[in-house]
C-alpha atoms as a PDB file:
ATOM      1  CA  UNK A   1     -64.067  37.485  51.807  1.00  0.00           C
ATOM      2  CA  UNK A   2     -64.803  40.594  53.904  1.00  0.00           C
ATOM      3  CA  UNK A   3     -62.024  43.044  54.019  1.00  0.00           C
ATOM      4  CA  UNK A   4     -61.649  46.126  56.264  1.00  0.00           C
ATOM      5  CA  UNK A   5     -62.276  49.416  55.426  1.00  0.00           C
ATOM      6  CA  UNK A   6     -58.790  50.540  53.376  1.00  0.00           C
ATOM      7  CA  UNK A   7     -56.575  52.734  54.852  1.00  0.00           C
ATOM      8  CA  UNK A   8     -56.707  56.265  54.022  1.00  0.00           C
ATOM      9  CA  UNK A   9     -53.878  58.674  54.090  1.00  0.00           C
ATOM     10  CA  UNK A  10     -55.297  61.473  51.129  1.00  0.00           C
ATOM     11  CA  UNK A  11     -56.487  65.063  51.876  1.00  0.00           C
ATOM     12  CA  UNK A  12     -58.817  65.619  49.032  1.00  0.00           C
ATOM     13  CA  UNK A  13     -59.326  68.944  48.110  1.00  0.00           C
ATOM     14  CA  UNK A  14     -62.699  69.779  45.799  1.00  0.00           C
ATOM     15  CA  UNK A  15     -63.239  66.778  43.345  1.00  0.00           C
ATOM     16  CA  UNK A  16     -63.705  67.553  39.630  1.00  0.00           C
ATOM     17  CA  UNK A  17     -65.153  63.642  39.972  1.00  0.00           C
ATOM     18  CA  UNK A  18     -66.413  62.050  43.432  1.00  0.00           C
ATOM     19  CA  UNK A  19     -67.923  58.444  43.000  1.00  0.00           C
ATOM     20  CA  UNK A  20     -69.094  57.116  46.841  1.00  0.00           C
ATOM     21  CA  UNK A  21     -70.061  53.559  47.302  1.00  0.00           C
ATOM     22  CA  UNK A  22     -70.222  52.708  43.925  1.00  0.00           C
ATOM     23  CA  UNK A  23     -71.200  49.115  43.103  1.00  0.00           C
ATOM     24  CA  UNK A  24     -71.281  46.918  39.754  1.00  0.00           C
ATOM     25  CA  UNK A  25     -73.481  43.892  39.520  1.00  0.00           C
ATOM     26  CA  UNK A  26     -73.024  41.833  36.915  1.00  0.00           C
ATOM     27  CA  UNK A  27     -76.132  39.085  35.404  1.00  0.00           C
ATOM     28  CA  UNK A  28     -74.729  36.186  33.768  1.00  0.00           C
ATOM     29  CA  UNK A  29     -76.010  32.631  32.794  1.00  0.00           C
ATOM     30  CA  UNK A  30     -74.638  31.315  36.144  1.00  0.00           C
ATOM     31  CA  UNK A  31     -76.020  34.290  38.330  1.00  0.00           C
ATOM     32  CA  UNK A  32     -75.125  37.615  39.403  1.00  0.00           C
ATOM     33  CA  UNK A  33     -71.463  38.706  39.790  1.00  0.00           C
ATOM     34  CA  UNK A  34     -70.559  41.546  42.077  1.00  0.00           C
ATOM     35  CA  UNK A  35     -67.650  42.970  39.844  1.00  0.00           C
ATOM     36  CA  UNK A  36     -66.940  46.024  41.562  1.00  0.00           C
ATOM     37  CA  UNK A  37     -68.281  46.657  45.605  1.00  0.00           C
ATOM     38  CA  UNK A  38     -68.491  49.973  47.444  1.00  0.00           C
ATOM     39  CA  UNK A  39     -65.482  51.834  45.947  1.00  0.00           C
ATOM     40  CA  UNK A  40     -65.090  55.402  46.821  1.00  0.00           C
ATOM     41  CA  UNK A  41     -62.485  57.353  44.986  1.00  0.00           C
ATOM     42  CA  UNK A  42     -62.407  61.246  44.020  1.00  0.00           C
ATOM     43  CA  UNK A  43     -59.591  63.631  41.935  1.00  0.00           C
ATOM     44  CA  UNK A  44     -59.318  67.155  41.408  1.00  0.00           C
ATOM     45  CA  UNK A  45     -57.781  69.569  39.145  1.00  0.00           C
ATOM     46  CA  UNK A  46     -54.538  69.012  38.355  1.00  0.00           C
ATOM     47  CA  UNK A  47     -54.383  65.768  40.077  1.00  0.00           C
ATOM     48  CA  UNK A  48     -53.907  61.991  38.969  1.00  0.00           C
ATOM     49  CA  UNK A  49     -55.629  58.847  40.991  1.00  0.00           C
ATOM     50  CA  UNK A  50     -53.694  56.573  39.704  1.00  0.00           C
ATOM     51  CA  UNK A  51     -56.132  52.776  40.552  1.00  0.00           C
ATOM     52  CA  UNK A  52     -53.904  49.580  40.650  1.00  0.00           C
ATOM     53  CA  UNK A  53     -54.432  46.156  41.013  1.00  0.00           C
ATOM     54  CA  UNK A  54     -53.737  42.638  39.217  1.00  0.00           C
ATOM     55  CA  UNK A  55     -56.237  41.466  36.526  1.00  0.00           C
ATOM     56  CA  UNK A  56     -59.872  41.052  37.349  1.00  0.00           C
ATOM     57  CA  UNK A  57     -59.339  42.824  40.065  1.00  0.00           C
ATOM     58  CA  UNK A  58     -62.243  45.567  39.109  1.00  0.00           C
ATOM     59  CA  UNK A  59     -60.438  48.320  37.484  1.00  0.00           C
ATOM     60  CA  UNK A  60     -61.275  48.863  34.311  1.00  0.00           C
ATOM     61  CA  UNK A  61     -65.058  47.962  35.474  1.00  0.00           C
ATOM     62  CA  UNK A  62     -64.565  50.591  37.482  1.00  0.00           C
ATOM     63  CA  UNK A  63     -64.047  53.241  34.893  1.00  0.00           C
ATOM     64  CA  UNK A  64     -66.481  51.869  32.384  1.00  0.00           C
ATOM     65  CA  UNK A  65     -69.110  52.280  35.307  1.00  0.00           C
ATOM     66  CA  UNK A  66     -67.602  56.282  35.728  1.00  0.00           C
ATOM     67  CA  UNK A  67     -68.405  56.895  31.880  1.00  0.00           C
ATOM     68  CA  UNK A  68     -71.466  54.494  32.199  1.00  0.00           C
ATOM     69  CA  UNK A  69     -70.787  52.423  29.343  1.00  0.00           C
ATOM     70  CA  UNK A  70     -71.761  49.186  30.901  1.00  0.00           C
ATOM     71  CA  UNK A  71     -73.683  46.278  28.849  1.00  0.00           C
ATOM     72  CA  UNK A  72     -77.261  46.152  29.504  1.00  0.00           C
ATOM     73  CA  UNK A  73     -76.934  43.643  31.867  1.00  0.00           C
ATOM     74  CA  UNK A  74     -74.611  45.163  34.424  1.00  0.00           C
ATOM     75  CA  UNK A  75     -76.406  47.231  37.304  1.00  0.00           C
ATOM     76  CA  UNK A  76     -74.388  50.345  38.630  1.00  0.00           C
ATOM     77  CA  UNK A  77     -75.424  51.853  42.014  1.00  0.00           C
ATOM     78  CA  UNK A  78     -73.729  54.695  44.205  1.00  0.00           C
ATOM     79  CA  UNK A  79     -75.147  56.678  46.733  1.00  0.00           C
ATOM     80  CA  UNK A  80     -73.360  59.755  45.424  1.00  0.00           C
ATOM     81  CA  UNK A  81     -71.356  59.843  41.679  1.00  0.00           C
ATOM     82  CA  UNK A  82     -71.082  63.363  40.451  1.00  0.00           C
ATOM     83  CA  UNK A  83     -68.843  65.134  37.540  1.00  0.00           C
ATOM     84  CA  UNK A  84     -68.603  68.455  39.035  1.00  0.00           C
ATOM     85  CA  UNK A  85     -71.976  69.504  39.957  1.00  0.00           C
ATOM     86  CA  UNK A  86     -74.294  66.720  37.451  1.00  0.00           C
ATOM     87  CA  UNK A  87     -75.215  63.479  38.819  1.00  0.00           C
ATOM     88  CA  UNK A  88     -74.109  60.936  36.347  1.00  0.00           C
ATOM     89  CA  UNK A  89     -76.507  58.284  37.367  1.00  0.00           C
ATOM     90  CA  UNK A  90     -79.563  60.486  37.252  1.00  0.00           C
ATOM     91  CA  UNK A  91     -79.061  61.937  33.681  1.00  0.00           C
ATOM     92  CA  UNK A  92     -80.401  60.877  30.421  1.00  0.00           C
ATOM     93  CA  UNK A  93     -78.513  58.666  28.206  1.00  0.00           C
ATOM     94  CA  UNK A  94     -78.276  61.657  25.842  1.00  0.00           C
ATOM     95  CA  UNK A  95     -76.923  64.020  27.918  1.00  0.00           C
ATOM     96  CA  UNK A  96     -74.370  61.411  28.995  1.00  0.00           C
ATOM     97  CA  UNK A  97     -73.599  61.025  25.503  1.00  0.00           C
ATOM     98  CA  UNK A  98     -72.940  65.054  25.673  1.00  0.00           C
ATOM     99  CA  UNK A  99     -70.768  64.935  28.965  1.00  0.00           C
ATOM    100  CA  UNK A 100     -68.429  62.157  27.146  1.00  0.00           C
ATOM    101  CA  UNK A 101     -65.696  64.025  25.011  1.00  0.00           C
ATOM    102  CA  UNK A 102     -67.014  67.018  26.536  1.00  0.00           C
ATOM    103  CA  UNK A 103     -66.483  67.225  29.973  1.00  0.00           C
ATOM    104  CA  UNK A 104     -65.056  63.158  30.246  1.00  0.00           C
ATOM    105  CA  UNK A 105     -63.063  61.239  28.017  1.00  0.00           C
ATOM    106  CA  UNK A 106     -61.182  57.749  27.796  1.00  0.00           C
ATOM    107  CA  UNK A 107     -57.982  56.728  26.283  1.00  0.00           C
ATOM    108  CA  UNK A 108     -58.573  53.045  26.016  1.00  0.00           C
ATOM    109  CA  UNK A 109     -55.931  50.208  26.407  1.00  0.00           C
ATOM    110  CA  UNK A 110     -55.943  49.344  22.760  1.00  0.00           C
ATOM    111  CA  UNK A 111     -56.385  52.026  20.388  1.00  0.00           C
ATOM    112  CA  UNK A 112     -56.502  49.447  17.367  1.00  0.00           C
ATOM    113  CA  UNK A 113     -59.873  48.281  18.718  1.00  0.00           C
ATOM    114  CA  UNK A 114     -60.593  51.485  20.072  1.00  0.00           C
ATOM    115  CA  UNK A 115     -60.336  53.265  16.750  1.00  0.00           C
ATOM    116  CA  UNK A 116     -62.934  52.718  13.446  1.00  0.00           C
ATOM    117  CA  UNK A 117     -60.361  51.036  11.115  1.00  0.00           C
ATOM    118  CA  UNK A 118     -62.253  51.710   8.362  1.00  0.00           C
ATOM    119  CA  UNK A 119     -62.303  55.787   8.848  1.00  0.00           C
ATOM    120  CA  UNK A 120     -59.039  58.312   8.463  1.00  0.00           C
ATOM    121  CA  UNK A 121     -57.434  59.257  11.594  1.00  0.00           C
ATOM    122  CA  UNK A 122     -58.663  62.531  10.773  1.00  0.00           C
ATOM    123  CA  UNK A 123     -62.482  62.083  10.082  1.00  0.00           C
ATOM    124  CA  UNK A 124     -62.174  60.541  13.711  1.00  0.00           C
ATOM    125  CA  UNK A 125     -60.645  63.499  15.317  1.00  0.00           C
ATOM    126  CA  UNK A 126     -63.092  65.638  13.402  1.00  0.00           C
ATOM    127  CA  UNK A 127     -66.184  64.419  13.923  1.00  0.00           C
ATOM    128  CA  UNK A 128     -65.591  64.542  17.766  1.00  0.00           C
ATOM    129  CA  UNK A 129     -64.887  67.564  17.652  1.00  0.00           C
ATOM    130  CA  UNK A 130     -67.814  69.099  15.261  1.00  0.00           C
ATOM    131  CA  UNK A 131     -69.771  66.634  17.945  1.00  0.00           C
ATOM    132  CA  UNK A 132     -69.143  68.743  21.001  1.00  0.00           C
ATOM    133  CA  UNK A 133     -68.473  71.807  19.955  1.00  0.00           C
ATOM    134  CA  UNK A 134     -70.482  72.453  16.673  1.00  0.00           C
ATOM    135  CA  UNK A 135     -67.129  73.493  14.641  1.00  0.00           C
ATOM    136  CA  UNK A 136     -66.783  73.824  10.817  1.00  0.00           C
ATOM    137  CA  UNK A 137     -64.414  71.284   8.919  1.00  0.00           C
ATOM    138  CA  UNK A 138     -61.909  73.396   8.513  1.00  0.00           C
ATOM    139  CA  UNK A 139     -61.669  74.590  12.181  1.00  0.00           C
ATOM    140  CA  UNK A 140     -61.965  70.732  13.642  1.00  0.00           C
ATOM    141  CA  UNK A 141     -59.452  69.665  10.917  1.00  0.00           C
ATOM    142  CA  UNK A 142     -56.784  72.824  11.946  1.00  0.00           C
ATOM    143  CA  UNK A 143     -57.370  71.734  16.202  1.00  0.00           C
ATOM    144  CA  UNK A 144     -56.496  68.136  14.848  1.00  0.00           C
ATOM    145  CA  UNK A 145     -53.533  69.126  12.858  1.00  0.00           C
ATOM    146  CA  UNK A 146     -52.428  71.286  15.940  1.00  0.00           C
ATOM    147  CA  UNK A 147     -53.173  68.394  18.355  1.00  0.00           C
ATOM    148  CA  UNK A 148     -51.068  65.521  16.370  1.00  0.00           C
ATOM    149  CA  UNK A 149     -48.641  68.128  16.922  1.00  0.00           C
ATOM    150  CA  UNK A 150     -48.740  68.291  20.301  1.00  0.00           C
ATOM    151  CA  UNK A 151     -48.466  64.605  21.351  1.00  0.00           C
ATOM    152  CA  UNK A 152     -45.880  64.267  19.027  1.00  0.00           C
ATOM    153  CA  UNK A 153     -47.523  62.370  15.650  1.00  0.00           C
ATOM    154  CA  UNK A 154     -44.965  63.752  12.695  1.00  0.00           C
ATOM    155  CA  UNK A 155     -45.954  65.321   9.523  1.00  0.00           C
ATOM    156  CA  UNK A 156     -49.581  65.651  11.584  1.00  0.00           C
ATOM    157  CA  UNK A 157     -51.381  67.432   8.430  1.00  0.00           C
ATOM    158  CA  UNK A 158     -50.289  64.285   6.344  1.00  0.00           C
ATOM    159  CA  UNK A 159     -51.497  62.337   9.093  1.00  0.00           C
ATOM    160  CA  UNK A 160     -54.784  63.052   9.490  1.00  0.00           C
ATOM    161  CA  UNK A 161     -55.105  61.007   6.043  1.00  0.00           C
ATOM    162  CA  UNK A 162     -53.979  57.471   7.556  1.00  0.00           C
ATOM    163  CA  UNK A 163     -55.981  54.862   8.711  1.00  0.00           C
ATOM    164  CA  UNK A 164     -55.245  53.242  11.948  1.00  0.00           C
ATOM    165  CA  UNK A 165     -53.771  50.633  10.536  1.00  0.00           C
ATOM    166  CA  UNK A 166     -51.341  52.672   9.234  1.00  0.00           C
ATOM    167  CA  UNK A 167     -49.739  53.331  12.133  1.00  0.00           C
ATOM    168  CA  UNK A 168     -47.434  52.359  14.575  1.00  0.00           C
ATOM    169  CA  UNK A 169     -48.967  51.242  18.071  1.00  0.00           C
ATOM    170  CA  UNK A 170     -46.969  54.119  19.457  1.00  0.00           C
ATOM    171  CA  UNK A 171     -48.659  56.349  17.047  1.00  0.00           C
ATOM    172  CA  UNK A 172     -52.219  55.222  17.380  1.00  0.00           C
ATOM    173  CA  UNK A 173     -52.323  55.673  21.280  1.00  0.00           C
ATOM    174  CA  UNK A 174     -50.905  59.542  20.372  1.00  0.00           C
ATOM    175  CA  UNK A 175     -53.812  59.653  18.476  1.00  0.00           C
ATOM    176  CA  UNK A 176     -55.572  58.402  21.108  1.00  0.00           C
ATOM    177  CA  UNK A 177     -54.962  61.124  23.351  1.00  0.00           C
ATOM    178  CA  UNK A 178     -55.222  63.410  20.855  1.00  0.00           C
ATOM    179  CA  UNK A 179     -58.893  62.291  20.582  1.00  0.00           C
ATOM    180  CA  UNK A 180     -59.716  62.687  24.219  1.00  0.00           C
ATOM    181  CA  UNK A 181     -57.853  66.212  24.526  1.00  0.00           C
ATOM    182  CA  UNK A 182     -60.402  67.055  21.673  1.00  0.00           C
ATOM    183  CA  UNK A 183     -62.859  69.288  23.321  1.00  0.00           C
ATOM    184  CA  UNK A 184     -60.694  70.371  26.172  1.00  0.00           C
ATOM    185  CA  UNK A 185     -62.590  67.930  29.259  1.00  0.00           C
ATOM    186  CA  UNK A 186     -62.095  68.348  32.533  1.00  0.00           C
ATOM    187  CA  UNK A 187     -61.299  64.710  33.027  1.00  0.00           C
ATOM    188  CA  UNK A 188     -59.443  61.922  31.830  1.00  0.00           C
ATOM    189  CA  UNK A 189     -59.477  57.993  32.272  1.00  0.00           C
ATOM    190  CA  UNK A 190     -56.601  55.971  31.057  1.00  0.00           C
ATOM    191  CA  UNK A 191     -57.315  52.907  31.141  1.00  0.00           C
ATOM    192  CA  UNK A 192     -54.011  50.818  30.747  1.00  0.00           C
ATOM    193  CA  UNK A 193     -52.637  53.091  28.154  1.00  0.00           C
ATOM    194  CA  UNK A 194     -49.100  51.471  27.980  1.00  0.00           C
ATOM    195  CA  UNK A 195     -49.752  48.162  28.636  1.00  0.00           C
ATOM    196  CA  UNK A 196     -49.764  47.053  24.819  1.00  0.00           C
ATOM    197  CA  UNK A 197     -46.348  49.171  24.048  1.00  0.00           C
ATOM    198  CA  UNK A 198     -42.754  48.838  24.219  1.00  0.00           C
ATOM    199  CA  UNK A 199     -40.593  50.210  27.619  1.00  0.00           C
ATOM    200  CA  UNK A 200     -39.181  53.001  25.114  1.00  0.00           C
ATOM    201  CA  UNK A 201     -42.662  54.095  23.894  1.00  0.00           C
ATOM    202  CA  UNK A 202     -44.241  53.496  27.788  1.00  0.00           C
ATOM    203  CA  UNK A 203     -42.024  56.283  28.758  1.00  0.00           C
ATOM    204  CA  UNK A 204     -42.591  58.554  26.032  1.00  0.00           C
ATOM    205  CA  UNK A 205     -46.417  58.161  26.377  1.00  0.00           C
ATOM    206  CA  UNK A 206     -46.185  58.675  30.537  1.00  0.00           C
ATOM    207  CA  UNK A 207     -44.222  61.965  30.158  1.00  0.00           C
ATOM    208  CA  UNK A 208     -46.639  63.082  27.485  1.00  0.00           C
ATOM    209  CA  UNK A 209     -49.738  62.477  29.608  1.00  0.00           C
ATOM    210  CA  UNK A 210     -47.939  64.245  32.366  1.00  0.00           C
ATOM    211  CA  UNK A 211     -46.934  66.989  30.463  1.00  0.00           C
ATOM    212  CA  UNK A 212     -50.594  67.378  29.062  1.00  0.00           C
ATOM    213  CA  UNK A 213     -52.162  66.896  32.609  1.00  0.00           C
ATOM    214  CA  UNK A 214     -49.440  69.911  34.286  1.00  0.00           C
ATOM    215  CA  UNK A 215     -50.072  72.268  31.230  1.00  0.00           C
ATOM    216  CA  UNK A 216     -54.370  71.944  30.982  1.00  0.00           C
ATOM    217  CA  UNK A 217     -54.897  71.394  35.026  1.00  0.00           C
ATOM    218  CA  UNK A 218     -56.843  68.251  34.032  1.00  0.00           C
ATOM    219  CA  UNK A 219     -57.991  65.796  36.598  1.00  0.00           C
ATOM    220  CA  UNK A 220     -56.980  62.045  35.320  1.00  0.00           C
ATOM    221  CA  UNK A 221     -57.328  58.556  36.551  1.00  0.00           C
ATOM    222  CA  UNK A 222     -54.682  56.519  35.665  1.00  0.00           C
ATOM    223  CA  UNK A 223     -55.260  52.614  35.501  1.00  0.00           C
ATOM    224  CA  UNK A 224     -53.008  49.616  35.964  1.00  0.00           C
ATOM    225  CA  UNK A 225     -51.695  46.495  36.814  1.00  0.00           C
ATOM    226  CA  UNK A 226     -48.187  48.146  37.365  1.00  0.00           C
ATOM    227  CA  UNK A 227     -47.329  49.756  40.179  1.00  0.00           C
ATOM    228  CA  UNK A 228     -44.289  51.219  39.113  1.00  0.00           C
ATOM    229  CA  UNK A 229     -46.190  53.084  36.117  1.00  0.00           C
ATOM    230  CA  UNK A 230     -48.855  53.713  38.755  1.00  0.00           C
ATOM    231  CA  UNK A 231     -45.453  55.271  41.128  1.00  0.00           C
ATOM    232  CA  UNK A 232     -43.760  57.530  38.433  1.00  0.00           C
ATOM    233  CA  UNK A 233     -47.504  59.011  37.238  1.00  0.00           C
ATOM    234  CA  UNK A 234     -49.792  59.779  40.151  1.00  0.00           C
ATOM    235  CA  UNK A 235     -50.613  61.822  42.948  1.00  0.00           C
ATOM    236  CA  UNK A 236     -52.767  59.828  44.789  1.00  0.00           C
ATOM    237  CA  UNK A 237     -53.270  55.828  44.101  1.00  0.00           C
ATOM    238  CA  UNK A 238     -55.716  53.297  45.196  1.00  0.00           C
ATOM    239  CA  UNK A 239     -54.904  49.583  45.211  1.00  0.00           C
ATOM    240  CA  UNK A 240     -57.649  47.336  44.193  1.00  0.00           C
ATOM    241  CA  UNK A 241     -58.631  43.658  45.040  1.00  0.00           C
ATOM    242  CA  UNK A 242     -61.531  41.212  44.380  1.00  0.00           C
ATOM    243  CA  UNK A 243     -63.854  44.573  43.427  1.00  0.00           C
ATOM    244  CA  UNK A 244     -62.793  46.391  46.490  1.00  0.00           C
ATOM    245  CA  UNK A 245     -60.634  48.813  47.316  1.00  0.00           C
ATOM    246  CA  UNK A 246     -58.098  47.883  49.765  1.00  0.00           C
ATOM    247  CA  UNK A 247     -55.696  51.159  50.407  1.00  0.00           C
ATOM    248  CA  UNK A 248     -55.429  54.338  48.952  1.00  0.00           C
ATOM    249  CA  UNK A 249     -53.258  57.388  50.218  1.00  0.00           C
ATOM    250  CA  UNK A 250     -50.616  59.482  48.328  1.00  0.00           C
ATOM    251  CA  UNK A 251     -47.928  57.926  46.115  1.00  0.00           C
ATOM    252  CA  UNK A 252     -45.553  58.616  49.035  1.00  0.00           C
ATOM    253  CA  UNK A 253     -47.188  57.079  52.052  1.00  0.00           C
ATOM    254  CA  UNK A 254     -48.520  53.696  50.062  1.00  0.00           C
ATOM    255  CA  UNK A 255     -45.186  52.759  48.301  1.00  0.00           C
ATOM    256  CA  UNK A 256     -42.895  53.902  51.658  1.00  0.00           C
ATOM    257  CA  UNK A 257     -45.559  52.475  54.384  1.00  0.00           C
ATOM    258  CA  UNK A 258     -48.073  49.922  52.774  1.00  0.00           C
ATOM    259  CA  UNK A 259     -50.654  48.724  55.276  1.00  0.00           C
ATOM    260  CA  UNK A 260     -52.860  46.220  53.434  1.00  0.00           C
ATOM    261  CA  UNK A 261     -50.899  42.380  52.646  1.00  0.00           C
ATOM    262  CA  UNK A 262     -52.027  42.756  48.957  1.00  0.00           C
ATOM    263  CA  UNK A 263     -50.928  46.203  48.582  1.00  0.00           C
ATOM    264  CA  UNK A 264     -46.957  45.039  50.409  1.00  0.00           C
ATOM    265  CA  UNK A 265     -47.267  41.623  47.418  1.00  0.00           C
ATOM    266  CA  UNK A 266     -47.946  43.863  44.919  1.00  0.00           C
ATOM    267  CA  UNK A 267     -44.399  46.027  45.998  1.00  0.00           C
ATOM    268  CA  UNK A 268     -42.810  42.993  46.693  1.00  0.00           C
ATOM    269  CA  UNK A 269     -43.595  41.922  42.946  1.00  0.00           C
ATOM    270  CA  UNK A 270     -41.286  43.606  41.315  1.00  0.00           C
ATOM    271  CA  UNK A 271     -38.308  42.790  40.154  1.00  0.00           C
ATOM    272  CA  UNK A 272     -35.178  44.156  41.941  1.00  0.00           C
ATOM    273  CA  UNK A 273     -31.458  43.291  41.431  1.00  0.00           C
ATOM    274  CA  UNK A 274     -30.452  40.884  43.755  1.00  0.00           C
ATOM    275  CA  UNK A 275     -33.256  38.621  43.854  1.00  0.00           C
ATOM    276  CA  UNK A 276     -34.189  35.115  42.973  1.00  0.00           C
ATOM    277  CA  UNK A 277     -37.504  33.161  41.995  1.00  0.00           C
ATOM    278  CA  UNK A 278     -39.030  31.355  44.945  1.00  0.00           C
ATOM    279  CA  UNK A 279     -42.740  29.750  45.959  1.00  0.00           C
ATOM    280  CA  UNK A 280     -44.992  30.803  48.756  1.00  0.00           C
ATOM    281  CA  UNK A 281     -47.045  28.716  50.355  1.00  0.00           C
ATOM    282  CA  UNK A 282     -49.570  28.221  47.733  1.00  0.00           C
ATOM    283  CA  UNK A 283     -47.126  26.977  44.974  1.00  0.00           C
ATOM    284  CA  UNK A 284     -47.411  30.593  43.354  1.00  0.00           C
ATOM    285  CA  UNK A 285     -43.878  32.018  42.051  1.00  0.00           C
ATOM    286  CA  UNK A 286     -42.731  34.896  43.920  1.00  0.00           C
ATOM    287  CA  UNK A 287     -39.677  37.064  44.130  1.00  0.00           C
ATOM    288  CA  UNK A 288     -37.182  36.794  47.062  1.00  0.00           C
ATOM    289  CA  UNK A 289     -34.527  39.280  48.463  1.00  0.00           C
ATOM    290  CA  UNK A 290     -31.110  37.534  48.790  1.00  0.00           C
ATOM    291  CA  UNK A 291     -29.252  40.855  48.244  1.00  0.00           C
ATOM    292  CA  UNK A 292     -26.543  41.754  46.000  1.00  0.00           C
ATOM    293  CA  UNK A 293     -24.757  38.632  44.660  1.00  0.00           C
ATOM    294  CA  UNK A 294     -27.064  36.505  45.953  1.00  0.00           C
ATOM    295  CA  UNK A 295     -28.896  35.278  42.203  1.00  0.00           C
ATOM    296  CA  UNK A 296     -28.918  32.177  40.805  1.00  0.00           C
END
């Protein structure tokens, strides 16, 4: 399905990351999948892009392809995608390998699979840190100790001795971030950060990341299938469907004045008091406004 170009209500100002016409193409057994198609997207100091869309919808391919750590057998393409002033897609694998941590890093969605569960929490920290910035041990272990402070791990010297398994999920995503704050990058990609915890600890780990973006003037992308996550975190957002990107605009203008139909279901998703299950015209549950006292 062709779709229109999206809607665009932003005023970028100078992009710490710019990605234009960026494309994913995917081999497989059965042929070639076009996983993500011409998405353009850009954030600057200080700002989150928060990206949102329902499953498969080309997100999280989508940041993989930013920190090009695509299998083999995926082909990314862009006319431009820069980190500051380096072309991502033009430099060597091992100078990639310098930008990430560096200058770019990731909190992943699950930070049990995302962490080595048979290394400390601190060796982790560590030996990202001697990585990038060519640190003793006992300077890398005292900016990990300081870290774990900062996001909120208790007892963070004692901590540094666990194993991820160790740990609460709550905990290992604080590590998490602790990881990617590290060496100080300019960006960060969240991909789903919250999705695998609890409303309580959701919150706690949304103000943190906030808190940490306001206080370092980081640029971050922020990915989801939740809009409402997407709402209380960004600046900027950009709704995604089928690989493309369908509307983008400030937090403001897309939640108050949605233009796309996707972008208006994903709004008219959530849950609000005073509604009831229903079925649209393809059999698929939906929500429906009755207004107050109007339930089942």
């Amino acid at each position: 399905m062709k779709m229109a170009s999206p809607p665009d209500k932003t005023t970028p100002g100078r992009p710490v990351l710019e990605a234009r016409n960026l494309s994913v193409t995917i081999a497989t057994p059965r042929g070639e999948v076009k996983a993500v198609r011409g998405v353009n997207l850009s954030v600057a100091h200080g700002e989150t892009l928060g990206i949102v869309g329902e499953s498969g919808s080309g997100k999280s391919v989508t940041s993989l392809a930013l920190m090009r750590l695509m299998p083999s057998n995926a082909d990314v393409t862009a006319d431009r995608l820069v980190l500051g002033e380096t072309d991502l897609l033009s430099v060597s694998e091992r100078r990639m390998a310098d930008l990430r941590g560096q200058r770019m890093a990731m909190i992943f969605q699950e930070p049990m699979t995302a962490l080595n569960p048979v290394l400390t929490i601190g060796r982790q920290l560590v030996e990202t840190h001697r990585r990038h910035r060519r640190a003793s041990v006992a300077e890398a272990r005292a900016h990990a100790t300081d870290l774990l402070d900062r996001v909120g791990v208790p007892r963070p010297s004692e901590r540094l001795g666990s194993y991820p398994h160790q740990l609460s999920g709550g905990l290992r995503q604080r590590v998490m971030i602790a990881m990617a704050l590290m060496c100080d990058p300019d960006l960060i990609i969240a991909d789903e950060p919250t999705t695998a915890l609890d409303v309580t600890i959701q919150a706690q780990i949304l103000d943190l990341l906030a808190e940490i973006q306001a206080e370092r003037g980081l640029a971050m992308i922020f990915i989801s299938h939740d809009i409402g996550v997407v709402a209380r975190i960004a600046h900027q957002v950009q709704v995604m469907y089928g690989g493309q990107t369908v509307e983008r605009g400030s937090v403001t203008d897309v939640l108050s004045r949605p233009e796309h139909p996707y972008t208006r279901a994903l709004l008219s998703a959530v849950p609000r008091r005073g509604m009831r299950w229903g079925r649209d015209k393809l059999g698929a549950a939906t929500w429906n406004g009755l207004g107050e006292g109007g339930g089942e």
